[in-house]
C-alpha atoms as a PDB file:
ATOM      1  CA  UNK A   1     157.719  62.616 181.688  1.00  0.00           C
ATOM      2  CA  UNK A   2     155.974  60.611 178.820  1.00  0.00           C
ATOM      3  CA  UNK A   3     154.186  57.119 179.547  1.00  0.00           C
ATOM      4  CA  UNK A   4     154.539  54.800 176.771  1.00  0.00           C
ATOM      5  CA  UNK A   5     152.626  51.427 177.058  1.00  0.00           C
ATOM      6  CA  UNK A   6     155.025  48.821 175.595  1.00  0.00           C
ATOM      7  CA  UNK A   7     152.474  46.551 174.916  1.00  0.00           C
ATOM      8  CA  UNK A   8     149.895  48.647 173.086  1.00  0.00           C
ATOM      9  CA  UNK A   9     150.644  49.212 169.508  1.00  0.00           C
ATOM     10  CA  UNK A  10     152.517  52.104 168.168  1.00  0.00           C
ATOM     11  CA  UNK A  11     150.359  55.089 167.491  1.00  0.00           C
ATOM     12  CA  UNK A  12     149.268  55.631 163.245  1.00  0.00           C
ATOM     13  CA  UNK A  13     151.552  57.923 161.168  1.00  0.00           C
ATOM     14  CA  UNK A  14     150.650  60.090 158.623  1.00  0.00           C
ATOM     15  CA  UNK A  15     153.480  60.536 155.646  1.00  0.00           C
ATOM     16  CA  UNK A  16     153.128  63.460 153.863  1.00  0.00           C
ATOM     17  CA  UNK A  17     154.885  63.248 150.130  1.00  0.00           C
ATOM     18  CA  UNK A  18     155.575  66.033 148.301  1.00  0.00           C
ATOM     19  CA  UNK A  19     156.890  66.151 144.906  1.00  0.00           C
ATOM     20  CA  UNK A  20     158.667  68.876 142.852  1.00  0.00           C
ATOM     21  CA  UNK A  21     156.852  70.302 139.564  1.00  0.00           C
ATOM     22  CA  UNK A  22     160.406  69.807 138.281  1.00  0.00           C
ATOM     23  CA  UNK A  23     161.026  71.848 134.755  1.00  0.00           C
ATOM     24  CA  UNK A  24     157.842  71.754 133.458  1.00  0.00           C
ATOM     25  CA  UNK A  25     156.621  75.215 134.768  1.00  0.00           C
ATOM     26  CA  UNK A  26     159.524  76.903 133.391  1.00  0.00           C
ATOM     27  CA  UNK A  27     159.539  75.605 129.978  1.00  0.00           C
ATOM     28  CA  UNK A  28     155.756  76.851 129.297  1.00  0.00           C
ATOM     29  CA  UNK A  29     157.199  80.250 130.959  1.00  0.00           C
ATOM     30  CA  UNK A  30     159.922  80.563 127.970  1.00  0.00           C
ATOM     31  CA  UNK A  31     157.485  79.043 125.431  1.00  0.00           C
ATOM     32  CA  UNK A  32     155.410  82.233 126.609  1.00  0.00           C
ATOM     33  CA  UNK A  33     158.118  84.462 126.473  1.00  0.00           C
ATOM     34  CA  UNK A  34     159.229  83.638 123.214  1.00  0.00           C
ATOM     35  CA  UNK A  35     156.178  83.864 121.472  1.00  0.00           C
ATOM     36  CA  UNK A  36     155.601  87.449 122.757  1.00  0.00           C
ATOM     37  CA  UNK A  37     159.447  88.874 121.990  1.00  0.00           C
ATOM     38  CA  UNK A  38     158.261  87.372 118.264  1.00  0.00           C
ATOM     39  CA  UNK A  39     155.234  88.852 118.227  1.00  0.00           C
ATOM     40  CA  UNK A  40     156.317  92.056 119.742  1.00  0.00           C
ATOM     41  CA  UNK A  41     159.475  91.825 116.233  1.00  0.00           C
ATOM     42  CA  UNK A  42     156.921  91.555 114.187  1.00  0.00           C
ATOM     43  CA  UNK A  43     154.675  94.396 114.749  1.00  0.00           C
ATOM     44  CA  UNK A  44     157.558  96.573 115.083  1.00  0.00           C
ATOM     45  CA  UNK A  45     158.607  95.482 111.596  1.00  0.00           C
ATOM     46  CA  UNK A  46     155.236  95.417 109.818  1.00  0.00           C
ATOM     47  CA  UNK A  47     153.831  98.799 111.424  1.00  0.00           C
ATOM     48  CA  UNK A  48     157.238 100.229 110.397  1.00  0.00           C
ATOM     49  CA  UNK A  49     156.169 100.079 106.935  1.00  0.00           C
ATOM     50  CA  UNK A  50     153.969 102.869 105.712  1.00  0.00           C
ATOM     51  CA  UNK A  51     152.441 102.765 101.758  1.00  0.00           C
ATOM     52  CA  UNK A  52     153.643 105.215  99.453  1.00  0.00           C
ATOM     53  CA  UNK A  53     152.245 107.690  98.140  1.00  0.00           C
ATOM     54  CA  UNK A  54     151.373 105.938  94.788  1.00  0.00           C
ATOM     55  CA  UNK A  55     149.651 103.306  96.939  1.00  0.00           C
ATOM     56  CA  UNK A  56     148.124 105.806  98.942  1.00  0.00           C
ATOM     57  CA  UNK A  57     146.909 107.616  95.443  1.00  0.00           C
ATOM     58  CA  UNK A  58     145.868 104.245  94.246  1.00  0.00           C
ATOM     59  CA  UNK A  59     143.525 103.202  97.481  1.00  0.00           C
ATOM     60  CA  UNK A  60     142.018 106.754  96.754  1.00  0.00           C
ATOM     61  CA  UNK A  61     141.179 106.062  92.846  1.00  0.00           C
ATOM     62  CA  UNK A  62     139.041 102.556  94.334  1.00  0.00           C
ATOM     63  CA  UNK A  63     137.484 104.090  97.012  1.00  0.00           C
ATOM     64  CA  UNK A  64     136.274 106.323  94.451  1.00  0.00           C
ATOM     65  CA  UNK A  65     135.618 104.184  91.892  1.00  0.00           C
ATOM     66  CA  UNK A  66     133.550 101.857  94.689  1.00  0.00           C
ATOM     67  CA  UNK A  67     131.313 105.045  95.482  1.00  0.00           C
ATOM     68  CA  UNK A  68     130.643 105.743  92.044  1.00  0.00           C
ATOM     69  CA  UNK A  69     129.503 102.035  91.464  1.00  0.00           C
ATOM     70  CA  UNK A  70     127.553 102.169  94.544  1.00  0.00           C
ATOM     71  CA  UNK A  71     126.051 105.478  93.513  1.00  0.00           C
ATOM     72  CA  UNK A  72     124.992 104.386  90.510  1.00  0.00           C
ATOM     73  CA  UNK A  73     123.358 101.017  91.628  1.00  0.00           C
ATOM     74  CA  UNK A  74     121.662 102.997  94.308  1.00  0.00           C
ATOM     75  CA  UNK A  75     120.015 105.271  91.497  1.00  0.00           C
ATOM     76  CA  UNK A  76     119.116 102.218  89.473  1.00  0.00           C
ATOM     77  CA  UNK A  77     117.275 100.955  92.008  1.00  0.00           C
ATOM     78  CA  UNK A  78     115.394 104.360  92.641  1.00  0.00           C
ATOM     79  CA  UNK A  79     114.874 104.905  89.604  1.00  0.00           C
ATOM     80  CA  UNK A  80     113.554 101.322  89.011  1.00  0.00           C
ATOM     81  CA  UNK A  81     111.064 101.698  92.136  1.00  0.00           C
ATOM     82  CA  UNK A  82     110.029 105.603  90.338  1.00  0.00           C
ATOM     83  CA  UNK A  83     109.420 103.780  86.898  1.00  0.00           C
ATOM     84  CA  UNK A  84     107.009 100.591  89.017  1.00  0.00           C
ATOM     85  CA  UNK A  85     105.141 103.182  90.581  1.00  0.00           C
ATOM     86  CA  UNK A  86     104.666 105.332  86.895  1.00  0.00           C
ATOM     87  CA  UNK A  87     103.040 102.106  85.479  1.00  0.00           C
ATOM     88  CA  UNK A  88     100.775 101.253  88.207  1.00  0.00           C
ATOM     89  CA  UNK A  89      99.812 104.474  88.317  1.00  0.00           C
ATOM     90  CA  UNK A  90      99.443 104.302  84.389  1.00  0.00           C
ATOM     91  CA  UNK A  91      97.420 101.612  84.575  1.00  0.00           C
ATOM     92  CA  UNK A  92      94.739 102.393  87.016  1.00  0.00           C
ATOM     93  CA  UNK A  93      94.651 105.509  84.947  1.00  0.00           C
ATOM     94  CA  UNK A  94      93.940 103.319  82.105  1.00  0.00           C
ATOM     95  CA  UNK A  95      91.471 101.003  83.912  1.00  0.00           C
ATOM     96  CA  UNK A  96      89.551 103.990  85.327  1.00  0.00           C
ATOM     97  CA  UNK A  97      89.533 105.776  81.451  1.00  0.00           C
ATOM     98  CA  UNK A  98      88.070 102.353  80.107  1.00  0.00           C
ATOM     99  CA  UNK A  99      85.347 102.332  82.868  1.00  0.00           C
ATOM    100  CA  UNK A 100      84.285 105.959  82.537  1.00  0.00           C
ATOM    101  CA  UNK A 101      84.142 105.003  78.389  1.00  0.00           C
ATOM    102  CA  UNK A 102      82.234 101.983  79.378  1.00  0.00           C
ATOM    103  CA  UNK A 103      80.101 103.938  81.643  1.00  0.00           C
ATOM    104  CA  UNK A 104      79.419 106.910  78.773  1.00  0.00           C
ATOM    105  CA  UNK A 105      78.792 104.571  76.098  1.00  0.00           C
ATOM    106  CA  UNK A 106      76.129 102.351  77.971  1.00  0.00           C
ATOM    107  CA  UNK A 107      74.387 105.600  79.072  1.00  0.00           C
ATOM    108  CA  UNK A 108      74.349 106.814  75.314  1.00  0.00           C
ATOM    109  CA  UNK A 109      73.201 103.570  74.125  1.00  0.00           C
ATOM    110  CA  UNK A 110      70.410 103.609  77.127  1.00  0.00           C
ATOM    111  CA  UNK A 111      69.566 107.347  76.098  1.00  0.00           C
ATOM    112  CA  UNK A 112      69.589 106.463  72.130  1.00  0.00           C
ATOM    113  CA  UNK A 113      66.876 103.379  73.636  1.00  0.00           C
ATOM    114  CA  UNK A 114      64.849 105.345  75.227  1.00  0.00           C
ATOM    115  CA  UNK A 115      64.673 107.706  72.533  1.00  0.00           C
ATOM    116  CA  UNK A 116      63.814 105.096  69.957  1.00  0.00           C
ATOM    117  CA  UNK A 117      61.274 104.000  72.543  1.00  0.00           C
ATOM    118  CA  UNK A 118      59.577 107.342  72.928  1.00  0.00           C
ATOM    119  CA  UNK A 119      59.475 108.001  68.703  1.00  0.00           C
ATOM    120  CA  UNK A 120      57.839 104.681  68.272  1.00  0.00           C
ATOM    121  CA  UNK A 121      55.598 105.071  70.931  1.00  0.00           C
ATOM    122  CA  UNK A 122      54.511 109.122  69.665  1.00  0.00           C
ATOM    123  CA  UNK A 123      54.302 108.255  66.198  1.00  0.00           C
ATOM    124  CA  UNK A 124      50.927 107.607  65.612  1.00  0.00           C
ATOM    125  CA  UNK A 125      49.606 107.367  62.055  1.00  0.00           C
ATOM    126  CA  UNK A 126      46.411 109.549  62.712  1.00  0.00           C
ATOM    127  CA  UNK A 127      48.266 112.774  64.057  1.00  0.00           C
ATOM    128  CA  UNK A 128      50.515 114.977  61.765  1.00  0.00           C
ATOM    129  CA  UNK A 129      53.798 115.502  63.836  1.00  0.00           C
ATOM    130  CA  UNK A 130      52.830 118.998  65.004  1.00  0.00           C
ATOM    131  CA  UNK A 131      50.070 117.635  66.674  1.00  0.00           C
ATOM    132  CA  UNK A 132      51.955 115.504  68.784  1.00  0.00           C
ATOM    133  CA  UNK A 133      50.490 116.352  72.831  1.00  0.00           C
ATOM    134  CA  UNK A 134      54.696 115.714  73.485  1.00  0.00           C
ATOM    135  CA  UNK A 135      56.089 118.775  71.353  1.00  0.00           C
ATOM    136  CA  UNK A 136      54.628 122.308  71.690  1.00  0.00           C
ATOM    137  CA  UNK A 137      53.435 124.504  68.802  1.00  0.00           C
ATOM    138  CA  UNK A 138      55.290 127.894  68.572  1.00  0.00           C
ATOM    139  CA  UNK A 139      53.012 131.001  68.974  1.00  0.00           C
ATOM    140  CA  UNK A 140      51.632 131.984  65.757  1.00  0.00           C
ATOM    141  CA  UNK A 141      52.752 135.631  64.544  1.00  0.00           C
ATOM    142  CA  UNK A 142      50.447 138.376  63.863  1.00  0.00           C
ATOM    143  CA  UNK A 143      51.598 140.066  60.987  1.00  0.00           C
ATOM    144  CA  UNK A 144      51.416 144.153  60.720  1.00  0.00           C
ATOM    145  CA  UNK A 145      50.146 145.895  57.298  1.00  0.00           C
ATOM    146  CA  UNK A 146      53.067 148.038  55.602  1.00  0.00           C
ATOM    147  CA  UNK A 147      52.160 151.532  55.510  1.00  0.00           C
END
């Protein structure tokens, strides 16, 4: 048996409330289920549909066309690196030609100094030219009677 002080005061309860979702749950579910049966109609229709052969003939003819295109810009732009690389090499051809010329004409002009140098320092009013110490006399012929 159970004791229950009358005079002390009744013991705390603790009330639990639970509510229902209600509808809501089930109208997302058919919102969901909706969308998909559409979805699922749709690609049924649209994958139903293949192109024709004239389409098919047609995609062909650009995808062609696009390569060609392609193609071609692809040699431009080889050919366009080919023809930059021709002129520089061109031109340090060139530079290198003018320095060699450069080069070849200051040595002639220094050689065509130094030779005006030398024949105004051997000419020498008192010697006759073959007596110049610089230039060497042929040797002198003995000539043989005729029988």
């Amino acid at each position: 048996m159970t004791y229950v002080d009358p005079q002390a005061p009744p013991p705390e309860r603790v009330v639990h409330v639970r509510r229902e979702g209600g509808a809501t749950g089930w109208f997302v579910a058919g919102a969901v289920a909706i969308v998909a049966v559409v979805a699922i109609a749709f690609m049924l229709t649209v994958g139903a549909r293949t192109p024709s052969d004239d389409q098919i003939a047609q995609a062909q003819d650009q995808g062609r066309a696009a390569a060609v295109a392609e193609n071609a810009q692809t040699g431009a732009a080889q050919a366009t690196i080919v023809a930059q690389q021709a002129a520089r090499d061109a031109s340090a051809a060139a530079d290198s030609a003018r320095r060699s010329t450069e080069n070849t004409a200051a040595n002639a002009a220094q050689a065509a100094h130094d030779a005006a140098a030398r024949a105004a320092s051997s000419r020498d009013d008192t010697l006759a030219p073959s007596a110049d110490p610089n230039v060497q006399a042929p040797p002198a012929q003995q000539s043989q009677p005729v029988n």
